[in-house]
Protein backbone atom coordinates (compact mmCIF):
# COMPACT_ATOMS: atom_id res chain seq x y z
CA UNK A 1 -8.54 4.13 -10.42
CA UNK A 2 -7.31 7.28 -11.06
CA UNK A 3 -9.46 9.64 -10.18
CA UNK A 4 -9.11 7.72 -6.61
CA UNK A 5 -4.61 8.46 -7.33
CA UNK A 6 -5.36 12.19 -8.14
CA UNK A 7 -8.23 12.67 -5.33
CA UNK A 8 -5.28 11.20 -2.58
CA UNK A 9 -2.14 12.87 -3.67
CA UNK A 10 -4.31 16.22 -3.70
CA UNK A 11 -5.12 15.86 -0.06
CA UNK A 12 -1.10 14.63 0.44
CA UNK A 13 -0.09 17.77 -1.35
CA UNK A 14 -2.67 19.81 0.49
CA UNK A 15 -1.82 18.89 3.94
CA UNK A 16 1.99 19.12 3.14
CA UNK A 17 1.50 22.30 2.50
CA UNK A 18 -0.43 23.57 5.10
CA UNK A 19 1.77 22.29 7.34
CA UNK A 20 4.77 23.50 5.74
CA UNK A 21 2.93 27.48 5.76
CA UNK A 22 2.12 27.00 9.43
CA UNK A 23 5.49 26.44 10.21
CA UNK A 24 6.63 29.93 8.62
CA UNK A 25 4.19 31.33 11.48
CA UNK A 26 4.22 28.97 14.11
CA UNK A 27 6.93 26.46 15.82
CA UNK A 28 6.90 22.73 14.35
CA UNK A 29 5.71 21.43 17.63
CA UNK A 30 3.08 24.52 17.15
CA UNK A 31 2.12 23.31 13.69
CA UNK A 32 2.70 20.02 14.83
CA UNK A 33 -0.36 19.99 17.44
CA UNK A 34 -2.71 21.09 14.36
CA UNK A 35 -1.68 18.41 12.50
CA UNK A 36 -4.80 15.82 13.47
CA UNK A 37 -7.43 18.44 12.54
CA UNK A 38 -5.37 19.34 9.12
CA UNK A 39 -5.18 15.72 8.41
CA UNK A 40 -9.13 15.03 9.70
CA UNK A 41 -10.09 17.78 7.30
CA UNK A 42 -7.78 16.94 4.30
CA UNK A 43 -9.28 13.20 4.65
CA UNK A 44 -12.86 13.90 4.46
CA UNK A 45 -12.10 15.82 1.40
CA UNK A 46 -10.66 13.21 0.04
CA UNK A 47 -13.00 10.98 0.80
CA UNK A 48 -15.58 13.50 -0.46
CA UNK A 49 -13.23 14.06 -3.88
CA UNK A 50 -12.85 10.17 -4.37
CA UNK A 51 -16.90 9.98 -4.25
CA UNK A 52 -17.07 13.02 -6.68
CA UNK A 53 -15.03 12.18 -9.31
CA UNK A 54 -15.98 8.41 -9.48
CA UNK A 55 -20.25 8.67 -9.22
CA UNK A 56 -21.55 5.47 -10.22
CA UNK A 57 -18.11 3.48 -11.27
CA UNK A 58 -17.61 2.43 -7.42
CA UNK A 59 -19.94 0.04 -5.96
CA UNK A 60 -18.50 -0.13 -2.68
CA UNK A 61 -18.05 3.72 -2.16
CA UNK A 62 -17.71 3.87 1.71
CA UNK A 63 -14.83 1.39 1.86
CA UNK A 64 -12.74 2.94 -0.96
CA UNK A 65 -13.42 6.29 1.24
CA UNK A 66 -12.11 4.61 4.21
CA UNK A 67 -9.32 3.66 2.57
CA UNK A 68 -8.30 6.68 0.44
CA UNK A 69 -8.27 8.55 3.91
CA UNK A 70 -5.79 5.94 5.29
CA UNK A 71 -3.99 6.26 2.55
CA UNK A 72 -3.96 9.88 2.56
CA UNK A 73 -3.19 9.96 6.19
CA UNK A 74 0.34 7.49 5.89
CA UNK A 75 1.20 9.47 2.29
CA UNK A 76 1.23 12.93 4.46
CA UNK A 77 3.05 11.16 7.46
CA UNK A 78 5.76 9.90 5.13
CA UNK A 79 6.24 13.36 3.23
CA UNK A 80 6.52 15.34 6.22
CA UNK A 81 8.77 12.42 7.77
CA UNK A 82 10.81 12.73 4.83
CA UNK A 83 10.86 16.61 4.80
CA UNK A 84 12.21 16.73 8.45
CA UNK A 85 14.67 13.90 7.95
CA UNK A 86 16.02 16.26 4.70
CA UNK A 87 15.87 19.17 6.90
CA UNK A 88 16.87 18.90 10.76
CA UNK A 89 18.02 15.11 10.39
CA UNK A 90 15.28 14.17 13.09
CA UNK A 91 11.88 12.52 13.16
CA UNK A 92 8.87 14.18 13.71
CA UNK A 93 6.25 11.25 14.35
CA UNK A 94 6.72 7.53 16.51
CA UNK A 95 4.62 4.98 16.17
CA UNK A 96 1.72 6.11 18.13
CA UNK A 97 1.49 9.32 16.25
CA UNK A 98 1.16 6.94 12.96
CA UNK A 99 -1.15 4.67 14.58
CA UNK A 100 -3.30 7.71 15.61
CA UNK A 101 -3.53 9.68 12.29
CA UNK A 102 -3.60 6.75 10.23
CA UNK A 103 -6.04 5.85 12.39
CA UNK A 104 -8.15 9.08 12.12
CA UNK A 105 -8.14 9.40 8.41
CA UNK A 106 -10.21 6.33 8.11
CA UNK A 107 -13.21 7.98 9.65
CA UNK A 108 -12.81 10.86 8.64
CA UNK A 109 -12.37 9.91 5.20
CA UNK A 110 -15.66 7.85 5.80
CA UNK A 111 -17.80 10.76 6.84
CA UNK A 112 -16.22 12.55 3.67
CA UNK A 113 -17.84 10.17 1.21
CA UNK A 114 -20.67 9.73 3.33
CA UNK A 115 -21.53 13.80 2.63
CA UNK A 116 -20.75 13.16 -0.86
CA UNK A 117 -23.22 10.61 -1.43
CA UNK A 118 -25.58 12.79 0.81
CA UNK A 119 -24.75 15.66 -1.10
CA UNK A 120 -24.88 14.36 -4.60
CA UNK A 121 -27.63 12.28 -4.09
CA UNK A 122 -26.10 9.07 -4.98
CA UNK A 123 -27.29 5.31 -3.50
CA UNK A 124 -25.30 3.16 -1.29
């Protein structure tokens, strides 16, 4: 259980702060328009991390992939809602923007453990 905690609040950090170093270049909306392949790429390495640091101790390994990418997906979205709440007073994200990266950290958090257990050799 918490290898699957550290392996999601490293892809939260991660993606927080890519997003927060893009914006030193870039405009929000700019950094803002990156933000489904930063959160694709931070899921499937979760996913991939999740797979890695629990081997054998999951049985179900896809599933807890899927949902550590969700998870990681809604964590970033919160943070960075937070962040611009503290900072301009404004929301970044509505509801289809949630129901789209939420959405997309599922399978790509999926195809993250599925490399894992392609990569490490492990059964399903």
């Amino acid at each position: 259980m918490r290898q699957g905690a550290v392996s999601v609040l490293i892809g939260v950090i991660g993606s927080t702060l890519i997003v927060m170093f893009l914006t030193t270049f870039l405009s929000i909306s700019g950094a803002l328009g990156l933000l489904p392949w930063i959160i694709g790429f931070n899921t499937a390495m979760t996913g991939f991390s999740l797979i890695d640091k629990t081997r054998d101790a999951l049985k179900h390994r896809l599933p807890f992939s899927v949902g550590a990418g969700i998870i990681n997906a809604v964590m970033t979205l919160g943070v960075l809602t937070g962040l611009a709440l503290y900072v301009t007073g404004t929301t970044l994200f509505g509801l289809m923007d949630w129901a789209l990266l939420s959405g997309l950290g599922g399978p790509c958090g999926a195809l993250g453990g599925w490399l894992a257990i392609k990569y490490l050799g492990l059964r399903k």
